[in-house]
N, C-alpha and C. Protein backbone atom coordinates (compact mmCIF):
# COMPACT_ATOMS: atom_id res chain seq x y z
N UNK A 1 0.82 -1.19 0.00
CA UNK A 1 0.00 0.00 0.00
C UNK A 1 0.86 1.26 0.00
N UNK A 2 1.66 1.30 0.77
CA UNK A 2 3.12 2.44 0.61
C UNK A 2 3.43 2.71 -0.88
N UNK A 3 3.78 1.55 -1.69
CA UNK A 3 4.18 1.32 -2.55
C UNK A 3 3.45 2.32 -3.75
N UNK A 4 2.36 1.71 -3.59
CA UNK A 4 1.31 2.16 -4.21
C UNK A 4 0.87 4.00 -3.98
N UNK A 5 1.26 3.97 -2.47
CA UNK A 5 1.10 5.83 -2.51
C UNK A 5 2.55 6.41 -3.09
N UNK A 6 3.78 5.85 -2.88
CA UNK A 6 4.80 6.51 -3.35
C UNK A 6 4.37 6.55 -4.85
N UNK A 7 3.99 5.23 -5.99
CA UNK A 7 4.03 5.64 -7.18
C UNK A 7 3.40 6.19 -7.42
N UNK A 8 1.72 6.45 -7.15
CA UNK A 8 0.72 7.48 -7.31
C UNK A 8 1.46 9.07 -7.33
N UNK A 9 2.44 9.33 -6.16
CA UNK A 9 2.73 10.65 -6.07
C UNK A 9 4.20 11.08 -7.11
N UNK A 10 5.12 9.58 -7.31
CA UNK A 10 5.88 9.93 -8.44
C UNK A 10 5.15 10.20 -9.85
N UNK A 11 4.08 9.45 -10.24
CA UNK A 11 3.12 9.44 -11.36
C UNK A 11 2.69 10.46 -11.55
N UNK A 12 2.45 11.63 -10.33
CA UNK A 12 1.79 12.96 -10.51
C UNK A 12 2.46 13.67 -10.60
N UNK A 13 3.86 13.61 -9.99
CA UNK A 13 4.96 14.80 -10.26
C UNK A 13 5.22 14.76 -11.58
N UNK A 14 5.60 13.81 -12.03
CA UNK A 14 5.99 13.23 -13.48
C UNK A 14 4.71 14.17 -14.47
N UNK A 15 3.61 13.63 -14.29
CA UNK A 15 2.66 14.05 -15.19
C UNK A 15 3.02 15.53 -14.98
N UNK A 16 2.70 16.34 -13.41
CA UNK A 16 3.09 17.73 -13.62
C UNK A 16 4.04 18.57 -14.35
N UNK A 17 5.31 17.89 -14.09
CA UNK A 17 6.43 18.26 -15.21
C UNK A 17 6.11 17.54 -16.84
N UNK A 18 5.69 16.71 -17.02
CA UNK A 18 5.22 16.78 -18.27
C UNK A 18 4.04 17.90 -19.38
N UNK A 19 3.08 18.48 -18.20
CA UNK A 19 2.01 19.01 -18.88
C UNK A 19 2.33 20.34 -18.86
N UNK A 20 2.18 21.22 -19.62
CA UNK A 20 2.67 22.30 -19.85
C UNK A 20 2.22 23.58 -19.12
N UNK A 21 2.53 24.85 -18.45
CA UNK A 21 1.79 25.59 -17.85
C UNK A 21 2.20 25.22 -16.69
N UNK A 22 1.73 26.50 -15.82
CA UNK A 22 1.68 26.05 -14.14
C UNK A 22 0.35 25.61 -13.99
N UNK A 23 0.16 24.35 -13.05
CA UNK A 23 -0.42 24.31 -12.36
C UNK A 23 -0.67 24.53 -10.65
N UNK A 24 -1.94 24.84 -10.48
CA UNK A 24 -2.77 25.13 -9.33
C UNK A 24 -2.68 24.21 -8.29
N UNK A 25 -2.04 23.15 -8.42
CA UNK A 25 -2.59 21.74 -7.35
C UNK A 25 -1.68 21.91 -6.28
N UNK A 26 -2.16 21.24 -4.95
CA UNK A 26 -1.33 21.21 -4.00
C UNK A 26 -0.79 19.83 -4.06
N UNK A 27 -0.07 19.41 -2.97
CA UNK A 27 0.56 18.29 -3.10
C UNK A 27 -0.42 17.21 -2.55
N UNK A 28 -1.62 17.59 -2.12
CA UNK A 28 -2.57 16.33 -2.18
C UNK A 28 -3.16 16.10 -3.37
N UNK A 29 -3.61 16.98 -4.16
CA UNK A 29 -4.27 17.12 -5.19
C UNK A 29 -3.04 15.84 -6.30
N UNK A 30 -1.93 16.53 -6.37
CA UNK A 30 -1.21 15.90 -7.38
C UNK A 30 -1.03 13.99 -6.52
N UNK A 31 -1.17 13.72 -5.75
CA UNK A 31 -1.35 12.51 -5.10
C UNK A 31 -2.29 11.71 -5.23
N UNK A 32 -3.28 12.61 -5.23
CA UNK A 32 -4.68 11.43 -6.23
C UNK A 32 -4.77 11.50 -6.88
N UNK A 33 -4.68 12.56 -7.75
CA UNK A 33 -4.43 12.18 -9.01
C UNK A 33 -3.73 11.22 -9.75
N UNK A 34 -2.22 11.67 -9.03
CA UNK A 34 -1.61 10.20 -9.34
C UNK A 34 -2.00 9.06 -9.21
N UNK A 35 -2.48 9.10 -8.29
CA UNK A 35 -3.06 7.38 -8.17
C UNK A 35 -4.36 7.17 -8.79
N UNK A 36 -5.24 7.87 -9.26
CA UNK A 36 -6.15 7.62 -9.82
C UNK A 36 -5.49 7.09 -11.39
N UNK A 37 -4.75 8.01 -12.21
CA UNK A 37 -4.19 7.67 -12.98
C UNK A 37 -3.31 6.27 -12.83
N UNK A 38 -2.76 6.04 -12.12
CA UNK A 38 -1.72 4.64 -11.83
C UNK A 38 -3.19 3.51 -11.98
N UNK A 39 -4.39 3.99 -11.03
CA UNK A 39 -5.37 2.89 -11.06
C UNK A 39 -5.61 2.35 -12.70
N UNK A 40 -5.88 3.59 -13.24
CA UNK A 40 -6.47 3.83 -14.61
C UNK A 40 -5.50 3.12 -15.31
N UNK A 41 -3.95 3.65 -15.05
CA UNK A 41 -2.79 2.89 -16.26
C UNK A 41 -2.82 1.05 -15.99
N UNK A 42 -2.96 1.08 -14.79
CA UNK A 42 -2.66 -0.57 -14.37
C UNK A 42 -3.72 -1.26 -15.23
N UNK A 43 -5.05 -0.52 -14.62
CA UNK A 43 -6.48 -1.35 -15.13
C UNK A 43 -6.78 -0.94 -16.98
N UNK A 44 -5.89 -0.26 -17.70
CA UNK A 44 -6.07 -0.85 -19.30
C UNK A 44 -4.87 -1.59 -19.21
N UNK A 45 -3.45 -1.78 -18.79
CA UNK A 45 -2.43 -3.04 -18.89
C UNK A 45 -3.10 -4.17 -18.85
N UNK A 46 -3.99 -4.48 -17.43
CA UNK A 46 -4.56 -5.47 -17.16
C UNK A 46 -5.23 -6.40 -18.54
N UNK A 47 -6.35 -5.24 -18.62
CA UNK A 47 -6.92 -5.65 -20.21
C UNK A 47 -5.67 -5.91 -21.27
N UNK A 48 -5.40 -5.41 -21.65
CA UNK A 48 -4.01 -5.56 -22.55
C UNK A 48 -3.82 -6.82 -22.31
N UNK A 49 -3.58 -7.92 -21.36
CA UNK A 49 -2.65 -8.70 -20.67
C UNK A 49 -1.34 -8.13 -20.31
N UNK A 50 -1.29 -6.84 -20.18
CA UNK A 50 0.40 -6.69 -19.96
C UNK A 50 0.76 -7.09 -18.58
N UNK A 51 0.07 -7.94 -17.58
CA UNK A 51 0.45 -7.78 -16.14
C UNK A 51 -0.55 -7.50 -15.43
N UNK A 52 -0.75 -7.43 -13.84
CA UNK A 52 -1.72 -7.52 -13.08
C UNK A 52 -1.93 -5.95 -12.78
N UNK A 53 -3.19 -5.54 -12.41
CA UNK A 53 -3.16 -4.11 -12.12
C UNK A 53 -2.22 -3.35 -11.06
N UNK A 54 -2.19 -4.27 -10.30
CA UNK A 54 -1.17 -3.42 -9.17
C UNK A 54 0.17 -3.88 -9.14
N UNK A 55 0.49 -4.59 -10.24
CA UNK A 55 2.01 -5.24 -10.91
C UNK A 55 2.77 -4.13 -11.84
N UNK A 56 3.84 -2.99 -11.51
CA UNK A 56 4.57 -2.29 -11.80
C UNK A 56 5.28 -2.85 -13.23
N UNK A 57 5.25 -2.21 -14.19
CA UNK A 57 5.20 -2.47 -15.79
C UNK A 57 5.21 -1.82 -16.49
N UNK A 58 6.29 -1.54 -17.74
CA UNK A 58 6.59 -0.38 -18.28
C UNK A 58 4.91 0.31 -19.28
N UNK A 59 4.30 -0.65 -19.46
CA UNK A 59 3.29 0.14 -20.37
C UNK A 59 2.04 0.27 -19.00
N UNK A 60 2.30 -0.27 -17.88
CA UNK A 60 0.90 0.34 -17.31
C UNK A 60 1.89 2.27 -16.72
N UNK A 61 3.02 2.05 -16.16
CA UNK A 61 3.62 3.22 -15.91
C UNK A 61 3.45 4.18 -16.86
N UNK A 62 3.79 3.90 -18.20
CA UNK A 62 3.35 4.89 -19.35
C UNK A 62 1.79 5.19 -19.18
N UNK A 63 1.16 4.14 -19.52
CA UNK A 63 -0.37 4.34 -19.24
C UNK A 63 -0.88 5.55 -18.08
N UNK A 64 -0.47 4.90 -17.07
CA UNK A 64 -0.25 6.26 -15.32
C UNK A 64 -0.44 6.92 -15.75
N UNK A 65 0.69 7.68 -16.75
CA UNK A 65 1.20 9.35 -16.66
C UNK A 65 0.83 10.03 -18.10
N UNK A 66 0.20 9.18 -18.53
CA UNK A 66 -1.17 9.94 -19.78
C UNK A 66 -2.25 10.14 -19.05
N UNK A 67 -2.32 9.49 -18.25
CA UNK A 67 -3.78 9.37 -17.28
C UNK A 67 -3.98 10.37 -17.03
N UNK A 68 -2.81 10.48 -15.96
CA UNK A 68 -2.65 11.59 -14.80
C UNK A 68 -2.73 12.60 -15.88
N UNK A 69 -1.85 12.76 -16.55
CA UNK A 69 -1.63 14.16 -17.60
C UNK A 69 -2.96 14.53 -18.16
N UNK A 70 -3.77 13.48 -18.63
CA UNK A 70 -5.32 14.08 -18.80
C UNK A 70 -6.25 14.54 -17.56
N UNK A 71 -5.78 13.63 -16.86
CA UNK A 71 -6.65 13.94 -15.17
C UNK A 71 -6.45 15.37 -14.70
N UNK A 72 -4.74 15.71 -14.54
CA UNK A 72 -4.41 16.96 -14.60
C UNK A 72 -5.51 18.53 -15.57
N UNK A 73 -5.32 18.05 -16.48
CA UNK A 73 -5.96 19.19 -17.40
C UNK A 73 -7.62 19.21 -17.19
N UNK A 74 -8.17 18.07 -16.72
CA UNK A 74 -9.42 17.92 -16.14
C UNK A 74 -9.86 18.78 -15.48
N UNK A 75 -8.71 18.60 -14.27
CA UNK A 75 -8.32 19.57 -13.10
C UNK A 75 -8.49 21.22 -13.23
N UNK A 76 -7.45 21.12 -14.07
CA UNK A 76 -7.46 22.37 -14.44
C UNK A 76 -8.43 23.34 -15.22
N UNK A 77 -9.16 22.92 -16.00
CA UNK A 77 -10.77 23.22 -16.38
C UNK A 77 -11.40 23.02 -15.54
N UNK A 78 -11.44 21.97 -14.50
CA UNK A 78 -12.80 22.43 -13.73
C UNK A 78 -12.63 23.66 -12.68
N UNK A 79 -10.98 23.48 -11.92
CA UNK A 79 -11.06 25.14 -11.25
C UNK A 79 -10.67 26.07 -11.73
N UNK A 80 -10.91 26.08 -13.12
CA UNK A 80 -10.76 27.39 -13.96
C UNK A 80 -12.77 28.29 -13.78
N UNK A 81 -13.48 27.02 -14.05
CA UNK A 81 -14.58 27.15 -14.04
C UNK A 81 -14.94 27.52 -13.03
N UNK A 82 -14.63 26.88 -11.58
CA UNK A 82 -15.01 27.56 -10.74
C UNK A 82 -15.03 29.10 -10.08
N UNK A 83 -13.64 29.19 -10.69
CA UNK A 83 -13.01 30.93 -10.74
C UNK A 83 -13.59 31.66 -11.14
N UNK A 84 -13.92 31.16 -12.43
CA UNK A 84 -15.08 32.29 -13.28
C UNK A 84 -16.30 32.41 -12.82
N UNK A 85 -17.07 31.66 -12.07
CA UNK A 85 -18.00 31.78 -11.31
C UNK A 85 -18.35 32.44 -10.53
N UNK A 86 -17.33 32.87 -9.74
CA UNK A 86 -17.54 33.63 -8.62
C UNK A 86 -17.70 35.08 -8.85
């Protein structure tokens, strides 16, 4: 389970320095994300057959940090939206 929160939060740093722009997130924010994405990369490997979902693997790791990197920009539109709201 450690395991699993350390890569979630490497998965999100990673995605952060990958996606372009600053982002808004704090360091919890980029932590579930990560791991939502890691869930997401593991569980299409799985399908794939590349390996078990919570089995560390170069295409579910790739998978992760597209995740995250879309999850991110998710992010970022929805509290853009909220901003403008107010």
């Amino acid at each position: 389970m450690i395991g699993f929160i350390v890569a979630g939060l490497i998965i999100g740093a990673l995605a952060r320095l990958i996606k372009p722009g600053k982002q808004n997130l704090g360091l919890l924010a980029t932590l579930l994300l990560g791991l939502v994405g890691s869930v997401i990369g593991g569980t299409i490997a799985s399908l794939l057959r590349q390996g078990n979902i919570f089995e560390l693997n170069f295409l579910g790791f790739v998978l992760a940090v597209v995740a995250s990197v879309l999850l991110i920009g998710v992010a970022e539109t929805l509290s853009g939206r909220r901003r403008v709201t107010r």
